[in-house]
Protein backbone atom coordinates (compact mmCIF):
# COMPACT_ATOMS: atom_id res chain seq x y z
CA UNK A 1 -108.67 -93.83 90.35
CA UNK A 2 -110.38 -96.77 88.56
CA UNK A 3 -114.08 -96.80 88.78
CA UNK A 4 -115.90 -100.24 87.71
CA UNK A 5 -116.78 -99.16 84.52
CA UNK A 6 -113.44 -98.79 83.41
CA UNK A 7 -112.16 -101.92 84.83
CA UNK A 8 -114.89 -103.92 82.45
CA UNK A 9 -113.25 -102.07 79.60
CA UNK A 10 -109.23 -102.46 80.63
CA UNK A 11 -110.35 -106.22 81.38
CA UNK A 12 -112.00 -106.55 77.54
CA UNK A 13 -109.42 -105.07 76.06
CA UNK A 14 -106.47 -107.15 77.81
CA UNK A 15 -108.50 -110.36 78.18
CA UNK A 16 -110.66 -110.32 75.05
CA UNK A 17 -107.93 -108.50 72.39
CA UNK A 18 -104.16 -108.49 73.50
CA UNK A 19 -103.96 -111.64 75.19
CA UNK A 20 -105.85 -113.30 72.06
CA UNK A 21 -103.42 -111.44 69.76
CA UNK A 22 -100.27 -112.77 71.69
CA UNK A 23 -101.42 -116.34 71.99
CA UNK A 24 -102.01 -116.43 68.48
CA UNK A 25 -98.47 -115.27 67.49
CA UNK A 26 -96.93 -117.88 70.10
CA UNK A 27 -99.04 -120.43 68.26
CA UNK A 28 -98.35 -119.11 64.48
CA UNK A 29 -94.40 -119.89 65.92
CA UNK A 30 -95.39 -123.11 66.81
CA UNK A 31 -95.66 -122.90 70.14
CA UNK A 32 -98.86 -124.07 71.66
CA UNK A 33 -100.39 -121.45 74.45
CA UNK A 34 -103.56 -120.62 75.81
CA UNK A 35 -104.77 -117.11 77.04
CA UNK A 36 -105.74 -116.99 81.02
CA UNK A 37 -106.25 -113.96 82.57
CA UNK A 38 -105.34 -113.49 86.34
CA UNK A 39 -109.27 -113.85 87.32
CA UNK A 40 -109.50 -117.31 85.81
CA UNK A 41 -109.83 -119.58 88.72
CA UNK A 42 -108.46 -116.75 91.17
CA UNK A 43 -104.79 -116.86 89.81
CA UNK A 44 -104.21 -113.60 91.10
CA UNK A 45 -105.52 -112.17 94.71
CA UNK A 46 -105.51 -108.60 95.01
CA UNK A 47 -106.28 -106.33 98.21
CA UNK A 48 -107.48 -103.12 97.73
CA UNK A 49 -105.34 -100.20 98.84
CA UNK A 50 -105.90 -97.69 101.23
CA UNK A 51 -104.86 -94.25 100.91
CA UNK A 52 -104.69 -92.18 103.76
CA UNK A 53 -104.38 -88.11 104.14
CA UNK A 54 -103.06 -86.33 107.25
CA UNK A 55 -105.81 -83.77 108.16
CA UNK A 56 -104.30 -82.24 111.25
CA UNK A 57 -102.18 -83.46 114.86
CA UNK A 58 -105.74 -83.32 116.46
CA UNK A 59 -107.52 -85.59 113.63
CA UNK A 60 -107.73 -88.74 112.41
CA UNK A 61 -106.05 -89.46 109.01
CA UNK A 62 -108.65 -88.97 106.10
CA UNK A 63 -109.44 -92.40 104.00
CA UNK A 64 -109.50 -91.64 100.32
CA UNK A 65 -110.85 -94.04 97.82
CA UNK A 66 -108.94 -94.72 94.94
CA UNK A 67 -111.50 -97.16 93.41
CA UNK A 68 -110.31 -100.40 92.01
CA UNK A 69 -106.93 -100.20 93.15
CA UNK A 70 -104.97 -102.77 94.80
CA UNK A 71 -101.66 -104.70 95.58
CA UNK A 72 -101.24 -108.68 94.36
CA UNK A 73 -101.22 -110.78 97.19
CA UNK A 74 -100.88 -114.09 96.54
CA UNK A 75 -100.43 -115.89 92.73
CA UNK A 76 -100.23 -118.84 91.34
CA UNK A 77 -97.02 -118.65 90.91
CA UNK A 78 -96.07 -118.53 94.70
């Protein structure tokens, strides 16, 4: 489960450390790259997922939330 709190914190850490860290070895190589990150101008569309549980033959399936969870669907790349 990913709550929102823990989101901000993957996000800093990805956004604000690694992908500096990378795009500053690509560039030490002379190469010449910039860091994005998949919210920057919606590159990446997610869809949260739905997780259900089976609760009985006489019952609707239970809906669990699994927080900030979700499946890509659509990039820039497509």
């Amino acid at each position: 489960m990913t709550d929102g709190e823990t989101m901000d914190i993957v996000e800093m850490v990805l956004v604000g450390k690694v992908n500096k860290e990378i795009v500053n070895l690509i560039n030490q190589q002379g190469g010449k790259a910039v860091g994005l990150s998949g919210k920057d101008g919606q590159l990446i569309i997610a869809k949260k997922m739905k997780v259900t549980r089976s609760r009985g033959a006489d019952q609707p399936p239970e809906m669990i939330d699994i927080g900030l969870v979700g499946e890509v669907k659509s990039s820039i790349q497509e």
